[in-house]
PDB file of N, CA and C in Angstrom:
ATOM      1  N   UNK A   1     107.850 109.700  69.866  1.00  0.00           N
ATOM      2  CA  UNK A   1     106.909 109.932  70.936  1.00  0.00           C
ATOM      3  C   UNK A   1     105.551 109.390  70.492  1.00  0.00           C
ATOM      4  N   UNK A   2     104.839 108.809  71.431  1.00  0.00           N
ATOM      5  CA  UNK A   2     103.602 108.353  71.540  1.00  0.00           C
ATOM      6  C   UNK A   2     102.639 108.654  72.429  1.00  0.00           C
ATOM      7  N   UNK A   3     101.453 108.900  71.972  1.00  0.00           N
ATOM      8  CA  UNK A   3     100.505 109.730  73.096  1.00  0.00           C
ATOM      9  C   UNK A   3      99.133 108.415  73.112  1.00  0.00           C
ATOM     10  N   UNK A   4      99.134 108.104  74.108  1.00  0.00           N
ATOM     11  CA  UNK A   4      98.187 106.848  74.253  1.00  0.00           C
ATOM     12  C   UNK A   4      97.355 107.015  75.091  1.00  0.00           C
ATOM     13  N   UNK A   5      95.898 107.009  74.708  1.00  0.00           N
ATOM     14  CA  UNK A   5      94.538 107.237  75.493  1.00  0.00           C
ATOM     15  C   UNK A   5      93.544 106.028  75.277  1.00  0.00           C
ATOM     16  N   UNK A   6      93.060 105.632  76.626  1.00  0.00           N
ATOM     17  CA  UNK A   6      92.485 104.173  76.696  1.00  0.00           C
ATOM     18  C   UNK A   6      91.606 104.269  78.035  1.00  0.00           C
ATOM     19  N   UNK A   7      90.733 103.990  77.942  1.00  0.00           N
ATOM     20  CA  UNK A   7      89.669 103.821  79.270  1.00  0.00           C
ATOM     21  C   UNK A   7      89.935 102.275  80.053  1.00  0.00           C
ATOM     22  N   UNK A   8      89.958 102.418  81.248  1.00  0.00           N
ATOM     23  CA  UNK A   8      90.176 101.011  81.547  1.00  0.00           C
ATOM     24  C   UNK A   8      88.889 100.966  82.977  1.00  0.00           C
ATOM     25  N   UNK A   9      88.363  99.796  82.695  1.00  0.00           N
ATOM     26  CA  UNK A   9      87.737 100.262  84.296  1.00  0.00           C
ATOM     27  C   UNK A   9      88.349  99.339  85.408  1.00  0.00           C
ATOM     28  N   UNK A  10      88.669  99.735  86.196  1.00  0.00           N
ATOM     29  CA  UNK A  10      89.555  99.030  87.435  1.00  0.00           C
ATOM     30  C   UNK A  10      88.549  98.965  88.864  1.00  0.00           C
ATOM     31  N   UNK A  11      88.543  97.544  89.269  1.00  0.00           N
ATOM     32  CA  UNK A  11      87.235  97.421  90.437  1.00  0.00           C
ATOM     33  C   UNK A  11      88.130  97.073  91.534  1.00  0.00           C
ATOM     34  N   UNK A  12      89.857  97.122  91.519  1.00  0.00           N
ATOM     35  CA  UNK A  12      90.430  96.537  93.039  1.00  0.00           C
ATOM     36  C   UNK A  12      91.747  96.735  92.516  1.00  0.00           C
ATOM     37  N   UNK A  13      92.666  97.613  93.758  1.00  0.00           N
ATOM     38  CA  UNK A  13      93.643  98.100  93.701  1.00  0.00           C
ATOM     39  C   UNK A  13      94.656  96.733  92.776  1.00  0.00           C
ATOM     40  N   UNK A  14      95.367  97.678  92.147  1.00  0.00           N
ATOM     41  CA  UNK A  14      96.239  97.366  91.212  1.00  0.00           C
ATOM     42  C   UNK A  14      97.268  98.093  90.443  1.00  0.00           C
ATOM     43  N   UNK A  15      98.178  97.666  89.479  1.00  0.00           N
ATOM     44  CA  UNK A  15      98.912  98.297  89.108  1.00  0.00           C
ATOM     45  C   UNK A  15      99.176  98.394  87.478  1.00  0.00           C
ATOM     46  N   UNK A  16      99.687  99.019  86.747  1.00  0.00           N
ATOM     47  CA  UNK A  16      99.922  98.848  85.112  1.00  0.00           C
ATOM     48  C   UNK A  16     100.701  99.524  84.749  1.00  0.00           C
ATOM     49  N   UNK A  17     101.090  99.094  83.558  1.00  0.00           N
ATOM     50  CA  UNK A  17     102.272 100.031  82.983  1.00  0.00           C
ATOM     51  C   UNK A  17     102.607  99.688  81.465  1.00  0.00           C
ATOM     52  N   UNK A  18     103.175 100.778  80.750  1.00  0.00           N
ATOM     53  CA  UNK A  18     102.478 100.362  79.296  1.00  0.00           C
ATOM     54  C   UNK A  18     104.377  99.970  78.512  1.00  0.00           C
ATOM     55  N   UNK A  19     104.291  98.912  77.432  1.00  0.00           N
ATOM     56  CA  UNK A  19     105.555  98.095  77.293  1.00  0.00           C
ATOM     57  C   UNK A  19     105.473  98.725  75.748  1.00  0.00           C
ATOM     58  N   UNK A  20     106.666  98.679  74.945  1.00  0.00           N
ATOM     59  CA  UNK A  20     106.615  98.900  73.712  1.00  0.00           C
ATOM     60  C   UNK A  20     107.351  97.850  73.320  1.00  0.00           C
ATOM     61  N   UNK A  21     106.933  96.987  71.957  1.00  0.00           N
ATOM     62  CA  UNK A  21     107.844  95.789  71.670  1.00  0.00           C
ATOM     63  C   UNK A  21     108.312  96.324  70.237  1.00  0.00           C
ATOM     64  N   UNK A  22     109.035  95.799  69.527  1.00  0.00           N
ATOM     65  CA  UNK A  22     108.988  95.909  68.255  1.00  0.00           C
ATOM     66  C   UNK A  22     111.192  95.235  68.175  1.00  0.00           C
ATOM     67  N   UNK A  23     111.319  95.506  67.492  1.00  0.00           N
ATOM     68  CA  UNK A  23     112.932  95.321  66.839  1.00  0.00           C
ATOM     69  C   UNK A  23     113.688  95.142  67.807  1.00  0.00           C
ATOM     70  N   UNK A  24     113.538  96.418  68.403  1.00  0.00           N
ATOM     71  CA  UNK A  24     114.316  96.524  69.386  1.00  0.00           C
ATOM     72  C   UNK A  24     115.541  97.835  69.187  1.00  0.00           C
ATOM     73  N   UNK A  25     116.944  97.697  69.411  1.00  0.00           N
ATOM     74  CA  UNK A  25     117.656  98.779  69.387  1.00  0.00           C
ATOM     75  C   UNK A  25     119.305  97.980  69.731  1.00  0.00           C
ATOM     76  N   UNK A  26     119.665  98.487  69.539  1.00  0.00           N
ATOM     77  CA  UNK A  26     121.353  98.215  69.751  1.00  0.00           C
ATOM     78  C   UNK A  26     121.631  98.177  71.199  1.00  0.00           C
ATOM     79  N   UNK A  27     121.085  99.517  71.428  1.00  0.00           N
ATOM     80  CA  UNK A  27     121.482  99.619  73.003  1.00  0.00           C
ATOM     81  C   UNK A  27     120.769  99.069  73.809  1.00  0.00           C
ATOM     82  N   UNK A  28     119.942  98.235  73.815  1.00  0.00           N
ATOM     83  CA  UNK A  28     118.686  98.072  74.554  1.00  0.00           C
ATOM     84  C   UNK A  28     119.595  96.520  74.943  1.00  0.00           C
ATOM     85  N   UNK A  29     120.251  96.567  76.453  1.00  0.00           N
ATOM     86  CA  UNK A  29     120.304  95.114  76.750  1.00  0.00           C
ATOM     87  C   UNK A  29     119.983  93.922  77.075  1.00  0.00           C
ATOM     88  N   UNK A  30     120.610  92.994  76.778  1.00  0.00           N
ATOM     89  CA  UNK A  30     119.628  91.905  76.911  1.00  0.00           C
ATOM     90  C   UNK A  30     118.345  90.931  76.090  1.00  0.00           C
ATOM     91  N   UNK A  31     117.511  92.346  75.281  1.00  0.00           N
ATOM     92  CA  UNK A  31     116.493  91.660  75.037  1.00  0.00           C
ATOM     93  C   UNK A  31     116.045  92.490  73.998  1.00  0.00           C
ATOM     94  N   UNK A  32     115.912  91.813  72.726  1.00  0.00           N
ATOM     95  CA  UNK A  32     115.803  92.701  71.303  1.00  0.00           C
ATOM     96  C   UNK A  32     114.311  92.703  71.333  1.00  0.00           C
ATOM     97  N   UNK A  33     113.151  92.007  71.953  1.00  0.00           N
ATOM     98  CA  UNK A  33     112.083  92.359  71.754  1.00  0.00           C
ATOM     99  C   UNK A  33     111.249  93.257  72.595  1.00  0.00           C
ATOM    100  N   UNK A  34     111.770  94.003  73.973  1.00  0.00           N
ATOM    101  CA  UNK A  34     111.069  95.485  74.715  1.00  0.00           C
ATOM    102  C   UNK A  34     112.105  96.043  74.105  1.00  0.00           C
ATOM    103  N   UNK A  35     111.534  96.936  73.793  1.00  0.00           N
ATOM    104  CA  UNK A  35     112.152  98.679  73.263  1.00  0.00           C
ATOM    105  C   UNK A  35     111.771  99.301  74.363  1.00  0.00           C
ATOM    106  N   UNK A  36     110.736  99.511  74.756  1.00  0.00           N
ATOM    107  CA  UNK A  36     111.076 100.562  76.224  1.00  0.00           C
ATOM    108  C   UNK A  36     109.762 100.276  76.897  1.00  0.00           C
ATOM    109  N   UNK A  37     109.785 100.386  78.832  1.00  0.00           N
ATOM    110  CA  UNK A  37     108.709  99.977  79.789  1.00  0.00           C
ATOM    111  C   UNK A  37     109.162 101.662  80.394  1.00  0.00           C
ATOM    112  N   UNK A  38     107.828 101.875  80.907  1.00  0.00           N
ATOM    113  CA  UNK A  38     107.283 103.123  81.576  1.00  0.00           C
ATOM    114  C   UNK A  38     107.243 102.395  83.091  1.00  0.00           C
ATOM    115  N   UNK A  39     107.801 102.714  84.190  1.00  0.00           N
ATOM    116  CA  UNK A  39     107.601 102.386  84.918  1.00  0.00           C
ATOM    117  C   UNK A  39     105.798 102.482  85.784  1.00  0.00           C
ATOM    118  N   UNK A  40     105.575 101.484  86.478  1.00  0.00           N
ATOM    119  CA  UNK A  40     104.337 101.071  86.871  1.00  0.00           C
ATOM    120  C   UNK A  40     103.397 102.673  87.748  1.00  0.00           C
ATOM    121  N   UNK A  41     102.457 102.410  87.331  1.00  0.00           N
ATOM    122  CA  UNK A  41     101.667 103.032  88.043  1.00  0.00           C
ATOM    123  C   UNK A  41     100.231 102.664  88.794  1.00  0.00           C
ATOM    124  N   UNK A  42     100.596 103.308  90.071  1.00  0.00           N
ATOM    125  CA  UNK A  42      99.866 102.184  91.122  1.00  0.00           C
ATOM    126  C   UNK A  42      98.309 102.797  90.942  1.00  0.00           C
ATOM    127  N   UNK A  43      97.130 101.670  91.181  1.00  0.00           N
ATOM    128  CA  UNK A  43      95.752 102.387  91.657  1.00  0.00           C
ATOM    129  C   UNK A  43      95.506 101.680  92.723  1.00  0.00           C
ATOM    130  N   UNK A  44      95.437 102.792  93.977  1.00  0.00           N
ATOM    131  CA  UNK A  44      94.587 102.677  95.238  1.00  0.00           C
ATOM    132  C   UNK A  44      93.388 102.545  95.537  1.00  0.00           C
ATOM    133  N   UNK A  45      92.523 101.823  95.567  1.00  0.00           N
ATOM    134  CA  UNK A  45      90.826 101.952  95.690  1.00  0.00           C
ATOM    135  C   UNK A  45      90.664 101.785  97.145  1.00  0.00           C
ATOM    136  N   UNK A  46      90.158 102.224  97.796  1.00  0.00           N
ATOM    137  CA  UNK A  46      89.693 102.214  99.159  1.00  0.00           C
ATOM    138  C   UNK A  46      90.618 102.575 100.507  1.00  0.00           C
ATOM    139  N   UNK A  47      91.912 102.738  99.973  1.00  0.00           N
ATOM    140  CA  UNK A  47      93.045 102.588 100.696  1.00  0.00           C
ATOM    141  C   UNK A  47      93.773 101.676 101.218  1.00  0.00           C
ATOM    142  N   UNK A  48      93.113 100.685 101.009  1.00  0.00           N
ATOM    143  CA  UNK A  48      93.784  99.287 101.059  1.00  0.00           C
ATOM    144  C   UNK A  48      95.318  98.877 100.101  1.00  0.00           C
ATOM    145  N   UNK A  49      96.357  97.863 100.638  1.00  0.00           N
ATOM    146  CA  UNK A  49      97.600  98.219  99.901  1.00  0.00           C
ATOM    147  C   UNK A  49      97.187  97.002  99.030  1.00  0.00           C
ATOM    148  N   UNK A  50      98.169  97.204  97.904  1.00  0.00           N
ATOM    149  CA  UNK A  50      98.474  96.164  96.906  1.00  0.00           C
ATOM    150  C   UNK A  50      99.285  95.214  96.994  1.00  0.00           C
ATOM    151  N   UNK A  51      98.590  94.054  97.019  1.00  0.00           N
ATOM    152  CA  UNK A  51      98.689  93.086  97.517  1.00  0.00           C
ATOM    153  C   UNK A  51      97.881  91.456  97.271  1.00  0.00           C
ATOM    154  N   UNK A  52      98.531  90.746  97.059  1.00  0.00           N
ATOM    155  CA  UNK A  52      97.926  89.196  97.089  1.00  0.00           C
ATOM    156  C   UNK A  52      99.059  87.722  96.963  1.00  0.00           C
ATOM    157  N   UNK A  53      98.631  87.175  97.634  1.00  0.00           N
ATOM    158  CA  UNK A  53      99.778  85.970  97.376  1.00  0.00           C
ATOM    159  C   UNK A  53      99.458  85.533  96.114  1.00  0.00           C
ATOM    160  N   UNK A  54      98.212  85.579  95.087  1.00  0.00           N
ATOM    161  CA  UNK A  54      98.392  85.058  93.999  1.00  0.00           C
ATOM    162  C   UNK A  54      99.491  85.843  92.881  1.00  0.00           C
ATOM    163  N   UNK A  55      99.132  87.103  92.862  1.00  0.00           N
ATOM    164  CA  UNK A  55     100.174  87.862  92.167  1.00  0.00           C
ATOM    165  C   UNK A  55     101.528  88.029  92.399  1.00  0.00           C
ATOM    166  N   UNK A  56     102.056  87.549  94.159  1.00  0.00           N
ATOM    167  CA  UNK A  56     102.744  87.569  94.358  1.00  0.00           C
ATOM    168  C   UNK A  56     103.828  86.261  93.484  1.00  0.00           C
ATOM    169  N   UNK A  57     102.748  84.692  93.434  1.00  0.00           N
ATOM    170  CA  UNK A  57     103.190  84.334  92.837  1.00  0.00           C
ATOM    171  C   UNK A  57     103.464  83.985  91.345  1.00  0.00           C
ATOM    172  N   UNK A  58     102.843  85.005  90.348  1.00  0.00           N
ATOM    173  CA  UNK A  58     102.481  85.141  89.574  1.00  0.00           C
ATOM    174  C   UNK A  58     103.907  85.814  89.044  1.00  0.00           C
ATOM    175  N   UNK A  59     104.146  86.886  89.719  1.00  0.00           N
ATOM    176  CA  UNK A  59     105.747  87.280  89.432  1.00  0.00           C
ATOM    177  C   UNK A  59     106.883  86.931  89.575  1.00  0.00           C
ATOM    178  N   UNK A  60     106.762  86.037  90.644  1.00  0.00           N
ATOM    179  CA  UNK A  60     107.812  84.715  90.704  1.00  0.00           C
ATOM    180  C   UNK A  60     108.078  84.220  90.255  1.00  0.00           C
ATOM    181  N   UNK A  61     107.334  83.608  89.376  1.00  0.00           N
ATOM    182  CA  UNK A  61     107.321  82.531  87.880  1.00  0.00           C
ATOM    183  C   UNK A  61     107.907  83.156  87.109  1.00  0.00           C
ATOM    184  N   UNK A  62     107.123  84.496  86.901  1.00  0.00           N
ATOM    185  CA  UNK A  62     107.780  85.526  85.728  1.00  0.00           C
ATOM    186  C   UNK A  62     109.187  85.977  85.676  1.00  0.00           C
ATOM    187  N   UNK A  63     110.016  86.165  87.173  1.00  0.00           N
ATOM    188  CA  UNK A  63     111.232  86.324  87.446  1.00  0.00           C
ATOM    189  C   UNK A  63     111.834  85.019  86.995  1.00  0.00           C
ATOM    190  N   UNK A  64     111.333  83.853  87.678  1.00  0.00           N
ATOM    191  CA  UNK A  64     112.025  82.675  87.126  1.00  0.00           C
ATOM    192  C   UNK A  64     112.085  82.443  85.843  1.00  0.00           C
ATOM    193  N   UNK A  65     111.181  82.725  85.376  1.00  0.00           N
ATOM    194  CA  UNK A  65     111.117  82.664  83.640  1.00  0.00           C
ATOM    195  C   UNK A  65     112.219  83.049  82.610  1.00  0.00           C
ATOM    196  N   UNK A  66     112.251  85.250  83.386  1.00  0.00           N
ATOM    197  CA  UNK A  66     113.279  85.609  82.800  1.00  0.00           C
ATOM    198  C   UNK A  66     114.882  85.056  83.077  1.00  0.00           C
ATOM    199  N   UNK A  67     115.343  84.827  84.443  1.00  0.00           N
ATOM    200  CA  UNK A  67     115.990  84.383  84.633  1.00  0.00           C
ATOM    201  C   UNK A  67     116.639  83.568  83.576  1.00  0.00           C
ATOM    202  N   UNK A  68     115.894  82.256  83.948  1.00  0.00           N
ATOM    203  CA  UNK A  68     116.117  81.242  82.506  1.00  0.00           C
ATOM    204  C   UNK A  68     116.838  81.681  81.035  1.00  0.00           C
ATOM    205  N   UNK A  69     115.742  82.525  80.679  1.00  0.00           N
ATOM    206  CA  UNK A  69     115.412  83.222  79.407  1.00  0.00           C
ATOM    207  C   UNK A  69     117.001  84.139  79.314  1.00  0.00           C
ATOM    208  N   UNK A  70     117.448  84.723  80.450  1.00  0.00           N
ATOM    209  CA  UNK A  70     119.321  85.458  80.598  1.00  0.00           C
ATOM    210  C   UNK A  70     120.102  84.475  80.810  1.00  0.00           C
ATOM    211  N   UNK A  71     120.115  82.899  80.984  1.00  0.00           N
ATOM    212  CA  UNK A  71     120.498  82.469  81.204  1.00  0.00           C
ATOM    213  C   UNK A  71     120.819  81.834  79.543  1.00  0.00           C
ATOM    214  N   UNK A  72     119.789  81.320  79.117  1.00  0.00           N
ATOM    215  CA  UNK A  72     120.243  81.121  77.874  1.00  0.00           C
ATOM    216  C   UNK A  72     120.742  81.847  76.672  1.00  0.00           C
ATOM    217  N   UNK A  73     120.277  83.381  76.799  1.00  0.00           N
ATOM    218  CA  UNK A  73     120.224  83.862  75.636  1.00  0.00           C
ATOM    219  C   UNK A  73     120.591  85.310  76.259  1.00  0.00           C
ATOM    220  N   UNK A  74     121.328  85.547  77.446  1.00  0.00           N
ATOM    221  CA  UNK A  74     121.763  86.601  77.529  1.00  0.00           C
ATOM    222  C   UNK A  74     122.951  87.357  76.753  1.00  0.00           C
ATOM    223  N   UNK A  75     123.300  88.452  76.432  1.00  0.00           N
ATOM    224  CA  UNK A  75     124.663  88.984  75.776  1.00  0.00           C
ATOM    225  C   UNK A  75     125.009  89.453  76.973  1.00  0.00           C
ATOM    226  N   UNK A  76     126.355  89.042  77.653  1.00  0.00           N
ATOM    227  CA  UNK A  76     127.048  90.312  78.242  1.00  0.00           C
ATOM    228  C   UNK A  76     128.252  90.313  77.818  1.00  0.00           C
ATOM    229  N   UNK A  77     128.838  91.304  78.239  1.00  0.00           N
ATOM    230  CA  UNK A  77     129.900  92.194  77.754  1.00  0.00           C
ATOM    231  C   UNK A  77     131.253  90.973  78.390  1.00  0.00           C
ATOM    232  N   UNK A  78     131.079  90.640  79.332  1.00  0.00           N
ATOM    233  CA  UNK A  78     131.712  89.224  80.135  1.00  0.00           C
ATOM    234  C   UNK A  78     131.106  88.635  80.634  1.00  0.00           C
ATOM    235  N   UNK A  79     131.458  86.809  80.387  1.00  0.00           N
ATOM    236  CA  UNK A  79     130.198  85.918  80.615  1.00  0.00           C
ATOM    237  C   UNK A  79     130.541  85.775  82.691  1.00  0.00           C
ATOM    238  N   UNK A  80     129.543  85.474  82.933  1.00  0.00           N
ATOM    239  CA  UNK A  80     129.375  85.437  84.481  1.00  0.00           C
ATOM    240  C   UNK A  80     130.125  84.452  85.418  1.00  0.00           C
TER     241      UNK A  80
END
C-alpha cells in the first residue's frame, strides 16, 4: 500500500489517474511494465463536460499505439 499526497492546480475540467510502473508481476497481462492503474478521476470546473477534439485525438494515437505494441509483443494464452 501507498498513500500519495500532491497538490495539483487544475484551471479546466479534466481528468487523472495515478499508474504504478516497476517489474511488473506474473499475473499482470500483457504488459510487464504497469503494475497497477487506479481508475480515472474526473474534475468538473464550471459544469461544463469533458471534452475536446484535441484529447480526443490524443487517445487515439495512444490506442493505436497500444494496439501495435499487443500486436507485437502480446502473450496470450492462444494466439488470435
Amino acid at each position: 500500500m501507498i498513500r500519495v499526497a500532491e497538490t495539483l492546480e487544475i484551471a479546466e475540467n479534466s481528468w487523472m489517474e495515478l499508474r504504478v510502473r516497476g517489474t511488473g508481476h506474473r499475473f499482470v497481462t500483457n504488459s510487464r511494465e504497469v503494475y497497477a492503474h487506479t481508475s480515472p478521476v474526473f474534475v468538473n470546473i464550471g459544469g461544463q463536460p469533458i471534452a475536446s477534439r484535441d484529447g480526443a485525438l490524443f487517445f487515439i494515437q495512444q490506442i493505436d499505439a497500444l494496439i501495435s505494441k499487443m500486436d507485437e509483443q502480446g502473450f496470450f494464452a492462444t494466439q488470435p
